[in-house]
N, C-alpha and C. Protein backbone atom coordinates (compact mmCIF):
# COMPACT_ATOMS: atom_id res chain seq x y z
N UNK A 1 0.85 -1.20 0.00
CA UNK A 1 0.00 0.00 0.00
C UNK A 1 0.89 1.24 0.00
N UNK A 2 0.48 2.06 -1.26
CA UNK A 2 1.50 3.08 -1.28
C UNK A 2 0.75 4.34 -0.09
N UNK A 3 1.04 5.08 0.57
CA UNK A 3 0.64 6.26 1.38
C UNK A 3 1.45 7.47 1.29
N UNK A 4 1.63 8.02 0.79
CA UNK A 4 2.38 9.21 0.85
C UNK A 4 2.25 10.64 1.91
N UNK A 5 2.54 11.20 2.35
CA UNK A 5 2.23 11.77 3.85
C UNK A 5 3.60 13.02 4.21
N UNK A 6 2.80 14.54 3.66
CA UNK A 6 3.85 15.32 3.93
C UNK A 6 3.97 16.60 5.11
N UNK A 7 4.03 17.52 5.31
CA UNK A 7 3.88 18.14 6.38
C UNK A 7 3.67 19.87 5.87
N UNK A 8 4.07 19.72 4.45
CA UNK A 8 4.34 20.93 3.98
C UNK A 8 2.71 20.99 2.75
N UNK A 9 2.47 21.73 3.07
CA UNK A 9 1.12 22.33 2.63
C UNK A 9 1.29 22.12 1.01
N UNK A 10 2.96 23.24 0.30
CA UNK A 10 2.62 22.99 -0.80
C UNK A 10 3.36 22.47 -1.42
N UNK A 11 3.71 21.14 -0.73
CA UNK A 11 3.74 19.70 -1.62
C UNK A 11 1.87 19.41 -2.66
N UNK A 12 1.23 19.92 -1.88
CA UNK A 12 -0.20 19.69 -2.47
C UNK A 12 -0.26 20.28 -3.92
N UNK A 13 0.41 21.43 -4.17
CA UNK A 13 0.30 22.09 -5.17
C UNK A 13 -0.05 21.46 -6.41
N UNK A 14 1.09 20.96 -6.55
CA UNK A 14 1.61 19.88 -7.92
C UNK A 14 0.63 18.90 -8.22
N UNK A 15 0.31 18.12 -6.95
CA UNK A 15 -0.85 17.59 -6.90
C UNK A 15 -1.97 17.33 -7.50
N UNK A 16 -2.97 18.85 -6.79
CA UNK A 16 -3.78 18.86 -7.78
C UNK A 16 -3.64 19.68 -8.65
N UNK A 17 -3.02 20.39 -9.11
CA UNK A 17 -2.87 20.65 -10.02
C UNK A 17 -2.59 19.69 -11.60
N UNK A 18 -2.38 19.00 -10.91
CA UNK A 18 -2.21 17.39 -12.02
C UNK A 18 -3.47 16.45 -11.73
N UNK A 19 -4.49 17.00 -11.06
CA UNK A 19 -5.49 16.35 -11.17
C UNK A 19 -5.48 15.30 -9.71
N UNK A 20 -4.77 15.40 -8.82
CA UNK A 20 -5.04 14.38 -7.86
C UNK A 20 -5.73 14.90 -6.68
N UNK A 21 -5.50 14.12 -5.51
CA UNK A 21 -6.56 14.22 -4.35
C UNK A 21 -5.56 14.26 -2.97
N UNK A 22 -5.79 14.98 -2.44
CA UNK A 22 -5.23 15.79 -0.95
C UNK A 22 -5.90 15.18 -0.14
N UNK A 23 -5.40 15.37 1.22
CA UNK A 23 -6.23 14.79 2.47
C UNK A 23 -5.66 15.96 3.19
N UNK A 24 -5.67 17.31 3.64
CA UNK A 24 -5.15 18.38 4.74
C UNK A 24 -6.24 18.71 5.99
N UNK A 25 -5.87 19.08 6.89
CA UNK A 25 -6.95 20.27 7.74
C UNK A 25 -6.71 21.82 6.68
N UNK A 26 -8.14 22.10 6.64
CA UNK A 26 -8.45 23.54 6.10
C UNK A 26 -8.85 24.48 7.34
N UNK A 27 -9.12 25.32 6.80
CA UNK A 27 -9.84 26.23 8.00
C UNK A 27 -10.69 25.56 9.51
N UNK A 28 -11.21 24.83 8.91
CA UNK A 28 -12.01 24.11 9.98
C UNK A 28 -11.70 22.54 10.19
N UNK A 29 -11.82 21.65 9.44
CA UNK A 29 -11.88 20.24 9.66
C UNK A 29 -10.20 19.80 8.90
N UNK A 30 -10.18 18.54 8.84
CA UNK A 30 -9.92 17.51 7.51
C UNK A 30 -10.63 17.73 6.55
N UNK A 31 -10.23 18.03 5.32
CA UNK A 31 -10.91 17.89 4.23
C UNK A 31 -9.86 17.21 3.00
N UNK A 32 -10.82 16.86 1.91
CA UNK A 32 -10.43 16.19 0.82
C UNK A 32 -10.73 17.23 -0.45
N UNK A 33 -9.54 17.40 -0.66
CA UNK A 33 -9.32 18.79 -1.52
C UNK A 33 -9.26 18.02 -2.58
N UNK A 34 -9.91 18.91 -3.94
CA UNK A 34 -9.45 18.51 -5.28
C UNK A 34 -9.60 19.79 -6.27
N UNK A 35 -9.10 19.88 -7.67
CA UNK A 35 -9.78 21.07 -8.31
C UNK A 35 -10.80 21.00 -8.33
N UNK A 36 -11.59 22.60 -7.66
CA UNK A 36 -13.42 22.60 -8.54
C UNK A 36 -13.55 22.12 -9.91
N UNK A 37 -12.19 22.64 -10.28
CA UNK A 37 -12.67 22.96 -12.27
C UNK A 37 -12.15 21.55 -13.08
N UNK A 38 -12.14 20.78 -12.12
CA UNK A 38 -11.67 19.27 -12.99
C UNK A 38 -12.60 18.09 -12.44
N UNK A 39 -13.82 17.88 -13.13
CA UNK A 39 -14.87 17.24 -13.41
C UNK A 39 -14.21 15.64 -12.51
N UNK A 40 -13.25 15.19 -13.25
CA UNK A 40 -13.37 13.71 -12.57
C UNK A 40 -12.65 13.62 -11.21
N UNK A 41 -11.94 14.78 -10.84
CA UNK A 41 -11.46 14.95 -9.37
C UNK A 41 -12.86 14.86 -8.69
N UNK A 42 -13.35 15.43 -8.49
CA UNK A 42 -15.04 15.79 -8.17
C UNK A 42 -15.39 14.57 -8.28
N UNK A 43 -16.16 13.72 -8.95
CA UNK A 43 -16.89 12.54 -9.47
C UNK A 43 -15.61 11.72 -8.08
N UNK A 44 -14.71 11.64 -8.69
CA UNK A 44 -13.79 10.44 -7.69
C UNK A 44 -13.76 10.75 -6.44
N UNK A 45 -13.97 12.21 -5.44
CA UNK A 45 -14.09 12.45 -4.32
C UNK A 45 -15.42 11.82 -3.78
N UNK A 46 -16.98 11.93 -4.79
CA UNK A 46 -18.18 11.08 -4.33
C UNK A 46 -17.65 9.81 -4.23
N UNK A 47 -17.42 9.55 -5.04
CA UNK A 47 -17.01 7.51 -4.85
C UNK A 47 -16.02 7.24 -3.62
N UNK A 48 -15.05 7.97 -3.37
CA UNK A 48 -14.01 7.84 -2.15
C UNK A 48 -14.96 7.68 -0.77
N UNK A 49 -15.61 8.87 -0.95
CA UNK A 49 -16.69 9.25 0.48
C UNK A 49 -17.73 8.62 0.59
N UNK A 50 -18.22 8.23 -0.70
CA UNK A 50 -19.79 7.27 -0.53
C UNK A 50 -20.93 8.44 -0.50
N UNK A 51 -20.68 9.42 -1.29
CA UNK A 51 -21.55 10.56 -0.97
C UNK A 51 -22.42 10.65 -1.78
N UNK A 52 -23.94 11.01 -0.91
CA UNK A 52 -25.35 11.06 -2.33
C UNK A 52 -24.80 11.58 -2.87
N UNK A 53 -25.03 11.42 -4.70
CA UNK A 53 -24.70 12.23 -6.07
C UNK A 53 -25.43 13.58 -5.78
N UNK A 54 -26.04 14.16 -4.76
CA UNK A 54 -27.54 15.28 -5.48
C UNK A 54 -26.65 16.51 -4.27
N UNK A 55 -25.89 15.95 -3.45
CA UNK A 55 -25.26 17.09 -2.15
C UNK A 55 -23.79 17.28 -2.91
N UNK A 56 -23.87 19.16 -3.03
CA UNK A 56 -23.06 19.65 -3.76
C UNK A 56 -21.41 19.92 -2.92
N UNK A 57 -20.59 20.11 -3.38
CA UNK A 57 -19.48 20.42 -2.45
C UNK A 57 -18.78 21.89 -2.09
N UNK A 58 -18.49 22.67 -1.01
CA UNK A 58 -18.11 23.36 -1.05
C UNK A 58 -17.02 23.58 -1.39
N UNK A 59 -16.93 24.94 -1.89
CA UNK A 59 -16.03 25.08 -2.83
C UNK A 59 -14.58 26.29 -1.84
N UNK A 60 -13.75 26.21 -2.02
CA UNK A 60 -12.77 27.38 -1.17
C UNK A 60 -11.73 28.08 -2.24
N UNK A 61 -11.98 29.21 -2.06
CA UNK A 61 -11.77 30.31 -3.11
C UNK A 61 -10.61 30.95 -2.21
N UNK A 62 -9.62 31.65 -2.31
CA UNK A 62 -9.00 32.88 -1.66
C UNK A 62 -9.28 34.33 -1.71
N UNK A 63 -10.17 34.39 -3.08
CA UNK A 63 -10.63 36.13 -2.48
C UNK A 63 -12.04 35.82 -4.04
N UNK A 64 -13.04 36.75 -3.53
CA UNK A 64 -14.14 36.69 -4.55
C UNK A 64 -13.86 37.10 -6.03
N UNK A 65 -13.06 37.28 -6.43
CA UNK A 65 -12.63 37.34 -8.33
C UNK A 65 -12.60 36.13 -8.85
N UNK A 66 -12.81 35.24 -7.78
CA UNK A 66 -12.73 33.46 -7.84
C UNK A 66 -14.75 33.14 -8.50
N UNK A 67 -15.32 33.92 -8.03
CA UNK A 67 -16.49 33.81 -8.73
C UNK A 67 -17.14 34.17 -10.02
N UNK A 68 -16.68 34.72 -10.63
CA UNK A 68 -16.82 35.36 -11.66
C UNK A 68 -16.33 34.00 -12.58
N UNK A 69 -15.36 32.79 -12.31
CA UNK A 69 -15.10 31.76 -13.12
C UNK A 69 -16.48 30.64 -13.02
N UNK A 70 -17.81 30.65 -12.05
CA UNK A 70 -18.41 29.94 -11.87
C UNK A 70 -19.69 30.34 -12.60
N UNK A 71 -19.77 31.51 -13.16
CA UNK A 71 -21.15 32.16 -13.44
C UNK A 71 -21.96 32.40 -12.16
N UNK A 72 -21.29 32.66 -11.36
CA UNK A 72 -22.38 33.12 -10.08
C UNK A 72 -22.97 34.58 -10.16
N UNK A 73 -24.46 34.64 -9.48
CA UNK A 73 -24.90 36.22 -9.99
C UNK A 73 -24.70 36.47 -8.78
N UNK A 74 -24.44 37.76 -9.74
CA UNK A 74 -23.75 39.45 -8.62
C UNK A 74 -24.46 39.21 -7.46
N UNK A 75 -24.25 39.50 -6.21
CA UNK A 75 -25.05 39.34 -5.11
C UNK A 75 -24.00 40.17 -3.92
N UNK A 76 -23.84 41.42 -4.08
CA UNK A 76 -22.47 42.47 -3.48
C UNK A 76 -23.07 41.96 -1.90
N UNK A 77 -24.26 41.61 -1.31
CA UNK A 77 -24.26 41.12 0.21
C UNK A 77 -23.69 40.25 0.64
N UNK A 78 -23.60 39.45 -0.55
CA UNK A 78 -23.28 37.71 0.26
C UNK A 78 -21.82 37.91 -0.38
N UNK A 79 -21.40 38.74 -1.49
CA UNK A 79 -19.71 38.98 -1.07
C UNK A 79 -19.55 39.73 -0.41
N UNK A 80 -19.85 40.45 0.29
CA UNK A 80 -19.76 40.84 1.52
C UNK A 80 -19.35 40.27 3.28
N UNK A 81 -20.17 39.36 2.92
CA UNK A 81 -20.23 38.39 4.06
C UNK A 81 -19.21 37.50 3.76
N UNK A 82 -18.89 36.88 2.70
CA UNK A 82 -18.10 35.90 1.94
C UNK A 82 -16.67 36.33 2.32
N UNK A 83 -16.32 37.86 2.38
CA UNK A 83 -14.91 38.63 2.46
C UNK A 83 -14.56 38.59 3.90
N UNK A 84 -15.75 38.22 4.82
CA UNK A 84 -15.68 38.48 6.56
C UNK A 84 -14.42 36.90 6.84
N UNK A 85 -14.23 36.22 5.61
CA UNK A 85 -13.55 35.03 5.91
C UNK A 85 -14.22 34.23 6.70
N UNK A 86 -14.08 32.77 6.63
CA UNK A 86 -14.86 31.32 7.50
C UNK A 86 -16.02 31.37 7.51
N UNK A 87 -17.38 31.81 6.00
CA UNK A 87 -18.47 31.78 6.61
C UNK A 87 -18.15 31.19 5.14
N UNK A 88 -19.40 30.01 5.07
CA UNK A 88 -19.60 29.64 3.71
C UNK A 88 -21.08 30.42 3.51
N UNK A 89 -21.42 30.67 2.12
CA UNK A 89 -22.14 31.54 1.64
C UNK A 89 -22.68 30.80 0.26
N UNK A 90 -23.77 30.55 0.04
CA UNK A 90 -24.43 30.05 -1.06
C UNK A 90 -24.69 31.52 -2.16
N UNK A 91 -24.41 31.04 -3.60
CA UNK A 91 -24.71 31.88 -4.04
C UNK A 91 -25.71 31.31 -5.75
N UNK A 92 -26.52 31.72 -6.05
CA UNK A 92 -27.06 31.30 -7.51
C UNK A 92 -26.41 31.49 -8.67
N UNK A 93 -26.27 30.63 -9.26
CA UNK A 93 -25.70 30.00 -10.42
C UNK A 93 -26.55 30.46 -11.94
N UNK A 94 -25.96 31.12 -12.51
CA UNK A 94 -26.67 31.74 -13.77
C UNK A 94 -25.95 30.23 -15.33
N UNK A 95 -26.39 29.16 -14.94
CA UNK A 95 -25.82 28.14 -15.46
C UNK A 95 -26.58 27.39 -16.71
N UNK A 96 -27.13 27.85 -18.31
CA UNK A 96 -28.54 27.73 -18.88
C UNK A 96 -27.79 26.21 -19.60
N UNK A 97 -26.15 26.39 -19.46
CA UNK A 97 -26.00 24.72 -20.18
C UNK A 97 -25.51 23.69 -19.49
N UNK A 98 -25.55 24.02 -17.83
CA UNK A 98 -25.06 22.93 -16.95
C UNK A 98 -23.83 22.73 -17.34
N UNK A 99 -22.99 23.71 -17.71
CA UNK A 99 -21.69 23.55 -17.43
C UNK A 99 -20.57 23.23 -15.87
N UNK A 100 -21.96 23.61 -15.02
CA UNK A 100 -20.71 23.38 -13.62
C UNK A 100 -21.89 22.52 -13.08
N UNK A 101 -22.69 21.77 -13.84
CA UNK A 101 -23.69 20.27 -13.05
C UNK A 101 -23.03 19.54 -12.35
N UNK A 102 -21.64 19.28 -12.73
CA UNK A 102 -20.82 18.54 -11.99
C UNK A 102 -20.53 19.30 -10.35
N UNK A 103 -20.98 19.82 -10.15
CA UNK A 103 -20.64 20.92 -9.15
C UNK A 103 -22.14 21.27 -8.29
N UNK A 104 -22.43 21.78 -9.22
CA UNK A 104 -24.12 22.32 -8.57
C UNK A 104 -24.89 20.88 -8.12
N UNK A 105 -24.96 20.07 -8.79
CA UNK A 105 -25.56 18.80 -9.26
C UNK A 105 -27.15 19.00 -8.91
N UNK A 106 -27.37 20.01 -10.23
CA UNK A 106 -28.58 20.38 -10.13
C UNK A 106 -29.48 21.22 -9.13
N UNK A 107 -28.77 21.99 -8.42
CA UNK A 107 -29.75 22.80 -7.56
C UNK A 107 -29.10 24.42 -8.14
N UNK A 108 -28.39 24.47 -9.09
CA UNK A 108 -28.00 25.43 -9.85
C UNK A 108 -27.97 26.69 -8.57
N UNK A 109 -27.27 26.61 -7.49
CA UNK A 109 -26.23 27.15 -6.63
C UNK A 109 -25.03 26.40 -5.89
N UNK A 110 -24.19 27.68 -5.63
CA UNK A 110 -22.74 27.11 -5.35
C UNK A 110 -22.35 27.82 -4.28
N UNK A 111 -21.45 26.62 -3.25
CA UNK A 111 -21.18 27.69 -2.01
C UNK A 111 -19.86 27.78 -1.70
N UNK A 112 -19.65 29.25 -1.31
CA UNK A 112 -18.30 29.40 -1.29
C UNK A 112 -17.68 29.92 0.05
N UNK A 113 -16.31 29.70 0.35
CA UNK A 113 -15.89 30.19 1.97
C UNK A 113 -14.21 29.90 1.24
N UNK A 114 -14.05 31.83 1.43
CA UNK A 114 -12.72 32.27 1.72
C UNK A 114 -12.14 32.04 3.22
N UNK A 115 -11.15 31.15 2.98
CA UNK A 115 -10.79 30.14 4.81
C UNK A 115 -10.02 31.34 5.23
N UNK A 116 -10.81 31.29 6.89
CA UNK A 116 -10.13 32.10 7.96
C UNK A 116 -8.44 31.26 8.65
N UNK A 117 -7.94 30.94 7.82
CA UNK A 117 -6.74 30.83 8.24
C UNK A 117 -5.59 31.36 7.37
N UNK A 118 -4.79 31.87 7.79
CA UNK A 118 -3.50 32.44 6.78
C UNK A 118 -2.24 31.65 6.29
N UNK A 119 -2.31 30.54 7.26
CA UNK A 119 -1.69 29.55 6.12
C UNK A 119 -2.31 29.11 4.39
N UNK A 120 -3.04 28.35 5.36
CA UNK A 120 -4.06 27.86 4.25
C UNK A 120 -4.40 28.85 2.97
N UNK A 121 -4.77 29.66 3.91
CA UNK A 121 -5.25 31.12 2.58
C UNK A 121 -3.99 30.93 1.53
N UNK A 122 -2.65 31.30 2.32
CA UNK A 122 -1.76 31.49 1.30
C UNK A 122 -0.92 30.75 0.19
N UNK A 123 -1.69 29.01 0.87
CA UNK A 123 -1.56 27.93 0.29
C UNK A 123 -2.80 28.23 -1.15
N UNK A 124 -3.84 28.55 -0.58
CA UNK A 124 -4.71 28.87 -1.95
C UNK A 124 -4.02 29.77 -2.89
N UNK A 125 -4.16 30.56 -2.34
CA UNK A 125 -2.97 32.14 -3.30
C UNK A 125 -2.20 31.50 -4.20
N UNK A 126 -1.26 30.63 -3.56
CA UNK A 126 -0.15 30.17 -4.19
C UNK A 126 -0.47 29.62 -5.49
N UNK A 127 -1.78 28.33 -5.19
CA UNK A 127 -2.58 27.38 -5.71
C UNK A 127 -2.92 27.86 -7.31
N UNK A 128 -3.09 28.91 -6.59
CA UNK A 128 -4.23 29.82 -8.23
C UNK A 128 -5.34 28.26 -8.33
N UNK A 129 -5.99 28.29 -7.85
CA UNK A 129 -6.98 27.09 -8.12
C UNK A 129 -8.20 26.99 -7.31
N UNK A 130 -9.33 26.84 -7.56
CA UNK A 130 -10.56 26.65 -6.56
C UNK A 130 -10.29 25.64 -6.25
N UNK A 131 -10.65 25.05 -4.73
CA UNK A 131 -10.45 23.79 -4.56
C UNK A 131 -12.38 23.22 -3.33
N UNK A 132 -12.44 21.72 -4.06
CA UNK A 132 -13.43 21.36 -3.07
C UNK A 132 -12.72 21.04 -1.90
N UNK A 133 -13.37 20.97 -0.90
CA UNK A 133 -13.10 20.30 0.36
C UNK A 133 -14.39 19.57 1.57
N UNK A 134 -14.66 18.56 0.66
CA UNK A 134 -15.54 18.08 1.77
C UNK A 134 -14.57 17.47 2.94
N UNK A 135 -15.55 17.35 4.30
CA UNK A 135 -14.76 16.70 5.30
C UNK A 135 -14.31 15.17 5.26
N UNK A 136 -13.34 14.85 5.48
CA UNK A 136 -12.21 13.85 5.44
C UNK A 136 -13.03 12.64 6.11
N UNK A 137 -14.05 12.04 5.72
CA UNK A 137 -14.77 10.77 6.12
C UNK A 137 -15.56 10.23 5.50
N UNK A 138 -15.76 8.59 5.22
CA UNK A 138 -16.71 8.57 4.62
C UNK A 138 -17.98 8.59 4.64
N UNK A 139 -18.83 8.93 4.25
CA UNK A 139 -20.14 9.47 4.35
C UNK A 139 -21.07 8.40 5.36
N UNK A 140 -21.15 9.15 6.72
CA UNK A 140 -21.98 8.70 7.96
C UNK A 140 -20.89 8.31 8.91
N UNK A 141 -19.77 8.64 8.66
CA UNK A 141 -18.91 8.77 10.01
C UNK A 141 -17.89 9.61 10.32
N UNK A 142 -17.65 10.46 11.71
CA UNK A 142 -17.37 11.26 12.12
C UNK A 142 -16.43 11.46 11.15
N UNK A 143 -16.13 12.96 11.18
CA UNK A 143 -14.80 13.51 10.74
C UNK A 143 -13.49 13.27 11.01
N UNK A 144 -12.24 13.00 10.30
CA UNK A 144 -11.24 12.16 11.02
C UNK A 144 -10.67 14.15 11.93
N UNK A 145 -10.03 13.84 13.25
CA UNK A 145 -9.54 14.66 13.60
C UNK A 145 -8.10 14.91 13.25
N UNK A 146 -7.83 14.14 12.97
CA UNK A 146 -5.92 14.21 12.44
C UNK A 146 -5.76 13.05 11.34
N UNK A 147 -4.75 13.06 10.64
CA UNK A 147 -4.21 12.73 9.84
C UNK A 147 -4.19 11.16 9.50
N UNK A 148 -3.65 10.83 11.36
CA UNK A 148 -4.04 9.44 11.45
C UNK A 148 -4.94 8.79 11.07
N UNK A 149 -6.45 9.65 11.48
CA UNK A 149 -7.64 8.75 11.55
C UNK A 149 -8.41 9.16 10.22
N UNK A 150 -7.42 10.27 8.85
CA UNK A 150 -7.82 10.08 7.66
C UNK A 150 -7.53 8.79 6.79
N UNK A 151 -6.27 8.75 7.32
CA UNK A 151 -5.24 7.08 6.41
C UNK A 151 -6.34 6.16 6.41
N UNK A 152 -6.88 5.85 8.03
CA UNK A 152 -7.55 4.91 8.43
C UNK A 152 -8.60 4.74 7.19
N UNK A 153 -9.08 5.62 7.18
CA UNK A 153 -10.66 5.84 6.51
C UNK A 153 -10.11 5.60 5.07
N UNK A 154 -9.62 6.41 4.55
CA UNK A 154 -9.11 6.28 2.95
C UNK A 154 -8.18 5.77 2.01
N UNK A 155 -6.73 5.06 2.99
CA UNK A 155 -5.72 4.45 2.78
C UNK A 155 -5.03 4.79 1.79
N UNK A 156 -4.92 4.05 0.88
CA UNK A 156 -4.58 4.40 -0.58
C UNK A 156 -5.38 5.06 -1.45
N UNK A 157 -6.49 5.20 -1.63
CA UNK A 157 -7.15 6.23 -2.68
C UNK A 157 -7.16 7.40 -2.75
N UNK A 158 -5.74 8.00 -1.69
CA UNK A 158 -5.53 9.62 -1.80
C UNK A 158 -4.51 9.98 -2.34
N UNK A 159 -4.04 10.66 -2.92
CA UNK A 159 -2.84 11.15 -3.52
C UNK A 159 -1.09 11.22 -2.81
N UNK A 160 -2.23 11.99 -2.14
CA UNK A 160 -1.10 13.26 -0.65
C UNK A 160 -1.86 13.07 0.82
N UNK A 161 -1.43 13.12 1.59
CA UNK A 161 -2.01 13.59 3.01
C UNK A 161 -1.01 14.21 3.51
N UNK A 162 -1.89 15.14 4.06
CA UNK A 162 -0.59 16.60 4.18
C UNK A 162 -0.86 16.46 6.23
N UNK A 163 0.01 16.42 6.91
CA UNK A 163 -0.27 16.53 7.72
C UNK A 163 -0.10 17.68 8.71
N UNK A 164 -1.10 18.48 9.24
CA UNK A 164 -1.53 19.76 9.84
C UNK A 164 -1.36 19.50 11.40
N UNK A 165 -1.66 18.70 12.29
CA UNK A 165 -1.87 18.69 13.42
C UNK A 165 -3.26 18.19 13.77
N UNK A 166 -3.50 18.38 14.85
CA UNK A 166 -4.73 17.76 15.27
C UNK A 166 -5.73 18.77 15.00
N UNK A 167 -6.83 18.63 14.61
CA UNK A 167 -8.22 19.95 14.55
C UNK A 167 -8.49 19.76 15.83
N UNK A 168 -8.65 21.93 16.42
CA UNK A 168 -8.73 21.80 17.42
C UNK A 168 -10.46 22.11 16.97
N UNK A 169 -10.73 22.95 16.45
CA UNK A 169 -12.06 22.71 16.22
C UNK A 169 -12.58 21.99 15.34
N UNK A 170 -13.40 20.86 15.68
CA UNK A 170 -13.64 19.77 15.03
C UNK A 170 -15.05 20.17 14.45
N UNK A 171 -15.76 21.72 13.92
CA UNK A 171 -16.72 21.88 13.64
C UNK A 171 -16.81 22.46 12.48
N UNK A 172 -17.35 22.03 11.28
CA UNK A 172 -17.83 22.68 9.73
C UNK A 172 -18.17 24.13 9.58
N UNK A 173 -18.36 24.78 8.63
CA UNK A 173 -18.01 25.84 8.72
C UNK A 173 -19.81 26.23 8.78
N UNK A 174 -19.87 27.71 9.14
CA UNK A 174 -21.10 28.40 9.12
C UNK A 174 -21.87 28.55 7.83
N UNK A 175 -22.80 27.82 7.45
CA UNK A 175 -23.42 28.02 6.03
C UNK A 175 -24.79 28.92 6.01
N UNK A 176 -24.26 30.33 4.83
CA UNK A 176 -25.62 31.40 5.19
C UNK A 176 -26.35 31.00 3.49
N UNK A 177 -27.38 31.94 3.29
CA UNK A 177 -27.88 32.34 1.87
C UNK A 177 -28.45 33.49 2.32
N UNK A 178 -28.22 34.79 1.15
CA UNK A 178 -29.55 35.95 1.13
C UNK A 178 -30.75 35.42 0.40
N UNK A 179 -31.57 35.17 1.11
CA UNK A 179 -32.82 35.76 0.62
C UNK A 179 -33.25 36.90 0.70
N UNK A 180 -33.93 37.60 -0.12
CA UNK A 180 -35.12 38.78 0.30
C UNK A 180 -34.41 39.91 0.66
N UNK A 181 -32.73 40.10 0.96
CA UNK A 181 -31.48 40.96 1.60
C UNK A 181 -31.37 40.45 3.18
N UNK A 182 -32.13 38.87 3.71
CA UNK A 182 -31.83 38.66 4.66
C UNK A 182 -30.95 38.01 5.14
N UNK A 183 -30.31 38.10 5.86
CA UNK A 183 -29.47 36.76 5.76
C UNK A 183 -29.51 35.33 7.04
N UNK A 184 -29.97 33.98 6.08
CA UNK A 184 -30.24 32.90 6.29
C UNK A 184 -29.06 31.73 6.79
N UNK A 185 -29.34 31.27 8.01
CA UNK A 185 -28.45 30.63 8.72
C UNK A 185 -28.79 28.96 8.09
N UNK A 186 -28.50 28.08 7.22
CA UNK A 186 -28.66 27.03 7.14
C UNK A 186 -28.21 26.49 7.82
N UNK A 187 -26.63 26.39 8.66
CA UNK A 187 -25.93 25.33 9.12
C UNK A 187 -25.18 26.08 10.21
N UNK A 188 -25.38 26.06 11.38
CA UNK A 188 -24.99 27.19 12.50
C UNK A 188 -23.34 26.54 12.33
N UNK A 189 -22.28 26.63 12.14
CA UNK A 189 -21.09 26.07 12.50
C UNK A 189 -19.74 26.42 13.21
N UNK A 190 -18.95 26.94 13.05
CA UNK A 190 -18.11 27.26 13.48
C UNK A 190 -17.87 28.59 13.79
N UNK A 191 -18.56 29.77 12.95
CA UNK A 191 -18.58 30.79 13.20
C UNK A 191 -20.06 31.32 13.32
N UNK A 192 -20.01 32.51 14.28
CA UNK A 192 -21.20 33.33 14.64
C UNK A 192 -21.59 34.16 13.68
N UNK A 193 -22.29 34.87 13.19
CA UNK A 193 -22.73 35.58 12.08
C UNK A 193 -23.35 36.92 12.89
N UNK A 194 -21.84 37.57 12.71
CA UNK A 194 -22.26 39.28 13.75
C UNK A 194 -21.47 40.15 12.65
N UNK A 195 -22.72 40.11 11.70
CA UNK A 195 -22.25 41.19 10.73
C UNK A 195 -23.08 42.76 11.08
């Protein structure tokens, strides 16, 4: 069993950038990073995790000029909120040929969270790349907290596992939407929403 296992963030680079699959802590959890913009990274992260086809993945951007590659409509509130860093933020998808279906998977919105950490951030920067990151487990069991208890779960079907330390907060990130100019708490998580 090959495992590969580094400590340095951008060993990841190369990575996906060649199309493969990460195992790091992001802002909040373990997650399983891949490019947004490469269709079978995506497709192979559902099959790794065991994840319904119809639940979309969040996406982690380093600053909002990252949206404008998704067809997302203008919505200056929720980039607003989006710029406060660690809040994920749903936004609607102006998408008439299902070009990012692989992504939306049909609910033609996409959610995005510029990570409140400055490593990481500058690991994105570096990246030039959107990256998914669902949490590091397979679908119906806990989140791995470290590195260790990602191997466990995924062994060989990851590329890289970058190892971060232990998550001290073991909680997903805050997921909003505007409606109406209000703003909607779907998923209370890690951060408070005191805008």
């Amino acid at each position: 069993m090959n495992i590969n296992i580094s400590t340095k963030l951008d060993d990841a680079i190369d990575v996906i950038k060649n199309g493969g699959i990460v195992i790091t802590k992001t802002d909040t959890i373990y997650g399983i990073l891949a490019n947004a913009l490469d269709k079978e990274g995506i497709e192979k992260i559902y099959v790794i995790k065991g994840r319904e086809k119809d639940k979309p993945f969040i996406i982690l951007i380093p600053n909002t000029k990252f949206l404008k590659k998704f067809k997302v409509k203008e919505n200056p509130q929720a980039e607003k909120i989006l710029n406060h860093k660690g809040i994920t933020v749903i936004f609607d998808v102006n998408d008439p040929n299902n070009e990012f279906e692989y992504l939306h998977r049909g609910t033609k919105t996409l959610a995005f969270r510029i990570p409140d950490d400055p490593e990481f951030l500058g690991f994105l920067n570096k990246l030039d790349i959107p990256v998914v990151a669902p949490s590091a487990n397979p679908s119906g069991l806990t989140p791995a907290e470290d590195i260790h208890k990602a191997i466990e779960y995924f062994k060989d079907k990851v590329d890289l596992y970058i190892d971060r330390g232990k998550s001290e907060i073991n909680i997903p990130s805050t997921i909003v939407k505007i409606e109406n100019s209000k703003i909607k708490i779907l998923r209370q998580g890690s951060k408070q929403i005191d805008l």
